[in-house]
N, C-alpha and C. Protein backbone atom coordinates (compact mmCIF):
# COMPACT_ATOMS: atom_id res chain seq x y z
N UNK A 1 37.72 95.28 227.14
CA UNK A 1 38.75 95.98 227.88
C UNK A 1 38.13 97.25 228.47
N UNK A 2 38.29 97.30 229.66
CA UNK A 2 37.83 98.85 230.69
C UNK A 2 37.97 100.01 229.54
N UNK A 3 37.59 100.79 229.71
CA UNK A 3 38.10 102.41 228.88
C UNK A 3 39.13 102.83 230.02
N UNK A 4 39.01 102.87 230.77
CA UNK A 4 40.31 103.30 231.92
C UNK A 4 41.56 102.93 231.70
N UNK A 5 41.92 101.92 231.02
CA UNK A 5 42.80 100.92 231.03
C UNK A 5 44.17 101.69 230.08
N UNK A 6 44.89 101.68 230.35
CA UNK A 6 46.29 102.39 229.72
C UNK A 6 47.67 101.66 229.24
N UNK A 7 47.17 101.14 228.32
CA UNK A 7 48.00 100.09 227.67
C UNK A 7 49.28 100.53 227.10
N UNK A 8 49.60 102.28 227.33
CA UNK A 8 50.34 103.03 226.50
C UNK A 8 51.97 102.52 227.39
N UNK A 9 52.86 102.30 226.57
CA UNK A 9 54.20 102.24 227.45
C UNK A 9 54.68 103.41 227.88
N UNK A 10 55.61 103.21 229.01
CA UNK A 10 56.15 104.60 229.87
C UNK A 10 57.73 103.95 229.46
N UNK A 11 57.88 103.13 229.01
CA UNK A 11 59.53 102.58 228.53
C UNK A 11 59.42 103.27 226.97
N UNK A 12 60.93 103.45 226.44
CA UNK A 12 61.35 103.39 225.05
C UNK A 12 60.49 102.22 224.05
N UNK A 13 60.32 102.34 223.12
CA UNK A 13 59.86 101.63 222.13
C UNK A 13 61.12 100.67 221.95
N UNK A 14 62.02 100.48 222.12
CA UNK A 14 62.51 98.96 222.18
C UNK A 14 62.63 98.18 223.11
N UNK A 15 61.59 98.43 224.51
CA UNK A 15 61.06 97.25 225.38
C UNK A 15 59.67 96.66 224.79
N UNK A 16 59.09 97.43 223.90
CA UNK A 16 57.96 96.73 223.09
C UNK A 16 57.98 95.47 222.52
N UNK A 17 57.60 93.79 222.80
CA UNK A 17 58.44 93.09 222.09
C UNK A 17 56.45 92.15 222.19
N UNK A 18 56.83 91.38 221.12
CA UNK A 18 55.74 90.62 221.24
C UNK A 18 55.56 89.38 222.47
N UNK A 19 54.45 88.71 222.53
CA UNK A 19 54.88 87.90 224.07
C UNK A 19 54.62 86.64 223.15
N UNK A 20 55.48 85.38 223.74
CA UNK A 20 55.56 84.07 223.57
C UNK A 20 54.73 83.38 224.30
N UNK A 21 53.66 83.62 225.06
CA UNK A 21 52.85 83.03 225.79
C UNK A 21 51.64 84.11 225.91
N UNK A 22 50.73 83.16 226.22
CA UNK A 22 49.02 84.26 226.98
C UNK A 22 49.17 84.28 228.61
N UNK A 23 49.01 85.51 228.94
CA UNK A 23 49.45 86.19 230.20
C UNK A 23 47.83 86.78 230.58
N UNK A 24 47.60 86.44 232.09
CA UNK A 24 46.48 87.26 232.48
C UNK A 24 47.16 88.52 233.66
N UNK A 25 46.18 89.30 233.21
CA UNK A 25 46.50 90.37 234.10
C UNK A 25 45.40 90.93 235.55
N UNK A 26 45.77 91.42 236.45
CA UNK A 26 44.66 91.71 237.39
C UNK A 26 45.18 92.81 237.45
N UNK A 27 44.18 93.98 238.08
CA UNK A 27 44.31 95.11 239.05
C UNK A 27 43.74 95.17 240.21
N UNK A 28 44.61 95.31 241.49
CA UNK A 28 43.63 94.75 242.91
C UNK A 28 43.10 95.99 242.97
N UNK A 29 43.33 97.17 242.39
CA UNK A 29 43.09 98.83 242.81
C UNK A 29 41.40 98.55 242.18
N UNK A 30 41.27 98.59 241.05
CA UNK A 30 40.50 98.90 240.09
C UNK A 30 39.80 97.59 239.50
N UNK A 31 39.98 96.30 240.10
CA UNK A 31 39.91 94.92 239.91
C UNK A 31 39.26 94.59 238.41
N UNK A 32 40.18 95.16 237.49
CA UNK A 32 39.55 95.91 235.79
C UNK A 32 40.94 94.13 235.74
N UNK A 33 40.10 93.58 234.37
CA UNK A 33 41.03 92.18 234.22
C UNK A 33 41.16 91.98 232.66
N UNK A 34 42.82 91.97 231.84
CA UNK A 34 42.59 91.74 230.83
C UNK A 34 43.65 90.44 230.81
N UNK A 35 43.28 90.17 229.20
CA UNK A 35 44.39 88.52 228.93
C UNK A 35 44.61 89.09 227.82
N UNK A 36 46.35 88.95 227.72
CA UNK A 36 46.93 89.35 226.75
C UNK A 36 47.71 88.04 225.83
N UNK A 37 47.02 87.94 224.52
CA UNK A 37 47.35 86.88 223.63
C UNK A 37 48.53 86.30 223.51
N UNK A 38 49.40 85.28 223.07
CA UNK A 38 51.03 85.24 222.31
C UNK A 38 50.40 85.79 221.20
N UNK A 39 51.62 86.67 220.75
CA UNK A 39 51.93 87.32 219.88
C UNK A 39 51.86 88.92 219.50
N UNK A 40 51.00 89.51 220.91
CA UNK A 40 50.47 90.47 220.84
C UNK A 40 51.47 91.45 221.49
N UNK A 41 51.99 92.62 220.99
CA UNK A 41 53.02 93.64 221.50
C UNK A 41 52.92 94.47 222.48
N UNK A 42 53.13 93.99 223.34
CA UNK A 42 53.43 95.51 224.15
C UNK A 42 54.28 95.22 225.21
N UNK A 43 54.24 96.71 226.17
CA UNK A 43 55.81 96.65 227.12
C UNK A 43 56.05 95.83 227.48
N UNK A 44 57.59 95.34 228.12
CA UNK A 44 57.85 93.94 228.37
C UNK A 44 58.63 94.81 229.43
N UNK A 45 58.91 94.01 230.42
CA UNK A 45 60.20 94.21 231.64
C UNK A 45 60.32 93.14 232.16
N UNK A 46 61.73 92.32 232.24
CA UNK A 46 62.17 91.28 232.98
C UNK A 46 61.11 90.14 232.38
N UNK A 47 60.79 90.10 231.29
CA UNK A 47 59.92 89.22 230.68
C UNK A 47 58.30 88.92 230.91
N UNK A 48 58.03 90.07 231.79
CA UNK A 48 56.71 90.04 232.15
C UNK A 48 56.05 91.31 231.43
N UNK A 49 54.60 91.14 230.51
CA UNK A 49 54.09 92.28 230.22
C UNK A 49 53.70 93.40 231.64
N UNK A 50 54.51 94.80 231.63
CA UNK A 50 53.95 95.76 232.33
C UNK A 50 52.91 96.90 231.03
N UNK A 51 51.68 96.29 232.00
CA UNK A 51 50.71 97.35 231.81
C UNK A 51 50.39 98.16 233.03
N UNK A 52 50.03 99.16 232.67
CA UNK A 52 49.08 99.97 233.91
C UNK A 52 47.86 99.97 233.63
N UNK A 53 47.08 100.36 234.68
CA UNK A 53 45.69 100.78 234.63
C UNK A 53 45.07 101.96 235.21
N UNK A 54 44.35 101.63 235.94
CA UNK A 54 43.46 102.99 236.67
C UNK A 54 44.69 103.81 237.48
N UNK A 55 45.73 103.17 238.12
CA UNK A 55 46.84 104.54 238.74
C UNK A 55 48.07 104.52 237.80
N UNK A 56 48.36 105.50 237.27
CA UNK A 56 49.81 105.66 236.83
C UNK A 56 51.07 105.11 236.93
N UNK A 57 51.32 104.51 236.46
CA UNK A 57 52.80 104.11 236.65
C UNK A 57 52.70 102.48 237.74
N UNK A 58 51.51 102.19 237.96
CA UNK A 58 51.22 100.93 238.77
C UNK A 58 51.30 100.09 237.66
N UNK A 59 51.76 99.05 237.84
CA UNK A 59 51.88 97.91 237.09
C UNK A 59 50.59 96.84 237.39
N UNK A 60 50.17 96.54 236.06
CA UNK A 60 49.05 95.21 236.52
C UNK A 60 49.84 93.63 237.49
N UNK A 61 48.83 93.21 237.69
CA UNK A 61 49.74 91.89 238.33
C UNK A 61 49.67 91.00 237.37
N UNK A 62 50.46 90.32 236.52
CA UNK A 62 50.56 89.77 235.28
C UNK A 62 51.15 88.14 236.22
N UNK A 63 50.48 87.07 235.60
CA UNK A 63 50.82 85.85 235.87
C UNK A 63 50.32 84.77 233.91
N UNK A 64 51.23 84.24 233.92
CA UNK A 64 51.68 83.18 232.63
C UNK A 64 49.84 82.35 233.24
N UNK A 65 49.10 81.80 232.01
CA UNK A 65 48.24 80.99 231.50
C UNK A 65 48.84 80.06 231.64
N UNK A 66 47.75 79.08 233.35
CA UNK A 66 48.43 77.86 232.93
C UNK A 66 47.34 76.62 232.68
N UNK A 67 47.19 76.14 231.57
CA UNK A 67 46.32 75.54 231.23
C UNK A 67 46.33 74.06 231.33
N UNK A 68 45.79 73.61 231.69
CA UNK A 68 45.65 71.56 231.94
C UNK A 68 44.58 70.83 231.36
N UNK A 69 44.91 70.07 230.27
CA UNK A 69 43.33 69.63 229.91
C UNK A 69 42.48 68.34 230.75
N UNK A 70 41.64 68.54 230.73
CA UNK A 70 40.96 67.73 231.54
C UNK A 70 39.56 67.21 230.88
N UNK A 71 39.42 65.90 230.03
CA UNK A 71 37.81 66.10 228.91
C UNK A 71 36.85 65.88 229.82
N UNK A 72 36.87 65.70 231.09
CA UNK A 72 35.93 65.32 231.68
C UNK A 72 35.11 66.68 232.47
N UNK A 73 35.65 67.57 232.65
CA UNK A 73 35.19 68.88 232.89
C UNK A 73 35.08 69.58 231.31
N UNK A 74 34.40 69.88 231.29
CA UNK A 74 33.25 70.70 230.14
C UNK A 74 33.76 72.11 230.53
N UNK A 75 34.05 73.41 228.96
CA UNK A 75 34.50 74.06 229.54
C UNK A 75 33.10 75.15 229.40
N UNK A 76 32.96 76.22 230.13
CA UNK A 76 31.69 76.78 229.97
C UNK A 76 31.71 78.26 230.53
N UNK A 77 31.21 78.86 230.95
CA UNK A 77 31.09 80.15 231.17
C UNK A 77 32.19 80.67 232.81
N UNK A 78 31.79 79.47 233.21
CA UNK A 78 33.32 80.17 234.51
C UNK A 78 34.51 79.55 234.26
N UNK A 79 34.50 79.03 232.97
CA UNK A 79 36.20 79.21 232.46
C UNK A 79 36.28 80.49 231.53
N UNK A 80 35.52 80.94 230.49
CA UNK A 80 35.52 81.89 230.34
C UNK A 80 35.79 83.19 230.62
N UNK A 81 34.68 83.44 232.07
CA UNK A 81 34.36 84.44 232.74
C UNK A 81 35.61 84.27 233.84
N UNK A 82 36.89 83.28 234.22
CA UNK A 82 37.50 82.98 235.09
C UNK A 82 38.56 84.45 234.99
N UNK A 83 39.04 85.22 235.93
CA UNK A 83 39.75 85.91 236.27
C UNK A 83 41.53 85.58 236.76
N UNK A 84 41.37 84.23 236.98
CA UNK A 84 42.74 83.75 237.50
C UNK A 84 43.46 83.03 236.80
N UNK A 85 44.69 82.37 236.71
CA UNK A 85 45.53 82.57 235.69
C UNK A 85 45.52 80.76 235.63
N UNK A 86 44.66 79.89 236.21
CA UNK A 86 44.87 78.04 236.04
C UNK A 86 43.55 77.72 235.70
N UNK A 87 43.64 77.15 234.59
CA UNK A 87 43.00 76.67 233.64
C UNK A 87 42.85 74.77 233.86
N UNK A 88 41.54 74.36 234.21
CA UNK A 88 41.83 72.63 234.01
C UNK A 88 40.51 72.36 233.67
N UNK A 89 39.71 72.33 232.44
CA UNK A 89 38.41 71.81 231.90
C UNK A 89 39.23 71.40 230.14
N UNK A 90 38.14 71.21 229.31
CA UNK A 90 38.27 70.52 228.21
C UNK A 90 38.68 71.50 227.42
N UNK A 91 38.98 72.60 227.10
CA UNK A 91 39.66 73.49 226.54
C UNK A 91 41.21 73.66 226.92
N UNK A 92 41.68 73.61 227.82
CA UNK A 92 42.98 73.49 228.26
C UNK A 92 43.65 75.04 228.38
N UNK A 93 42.80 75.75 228.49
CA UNK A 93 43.08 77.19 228.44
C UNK A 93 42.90 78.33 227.05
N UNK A 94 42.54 76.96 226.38
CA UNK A 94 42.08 78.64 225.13
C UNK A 94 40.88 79.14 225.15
N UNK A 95 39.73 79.48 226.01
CA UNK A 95 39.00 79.78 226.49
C UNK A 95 39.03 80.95 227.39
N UNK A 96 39.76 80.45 228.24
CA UNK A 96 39.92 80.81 230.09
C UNK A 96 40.21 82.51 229.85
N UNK A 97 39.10 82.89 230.39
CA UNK A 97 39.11 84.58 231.27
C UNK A 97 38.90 85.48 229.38
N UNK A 98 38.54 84.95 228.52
CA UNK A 98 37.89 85.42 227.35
C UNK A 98 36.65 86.14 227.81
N UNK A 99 35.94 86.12 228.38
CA UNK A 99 34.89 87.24 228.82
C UNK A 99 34.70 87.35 229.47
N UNK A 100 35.73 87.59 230.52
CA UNK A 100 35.76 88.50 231.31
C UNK A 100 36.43 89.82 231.08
């Protein structure tokens, strides 16, 4: 995760809720990219995790993990290293955008 990155909420502590799905996030400002686990807490609005990053009060662009398995694609370092939120090699997305 960037050091820039500001995971802190600007909502009340009861929009804090854990998420039911793995969500990737982008910043087009600061193009800084994290993936946020199910189960992992933080701000929620309208059911989408809002994080910020490098500007204040900007929201990341958050899109739902969508994963497809496929055994015939091998999954390997540009599913890993993948930044975008569709997933289709032999992992089915539990891999995807992990190091990046």
């Amino acid at each position: 995760m960037p050091t820039t990155m500001n995971t802190q909420p600007t909502w009340t502590a009861q929009y804090v809720r854990p998420l039911k799905s793995t969500w990737i996030l982008n910043c087009k400002a600061c193009k800084a990219h994290l993936r946020l686990e199910a189960g992992e807490a933080v701000p929620v609005v309208n059911k989408t995790p809002h994080v910020t990053c490098c500007i204040p009060d900007r929201q990341m662009d958050a899109k739902l993990l969508k994963g497809f398995f496929c055994a015939e694609v091998v999954c390997s370092a540009i599913c890993t290293g993948a930044k975008g939120h569709t997933c289709d090699c032999s992992c089915g997305g539990k891999n995807h955008g992990k190091a990046a």
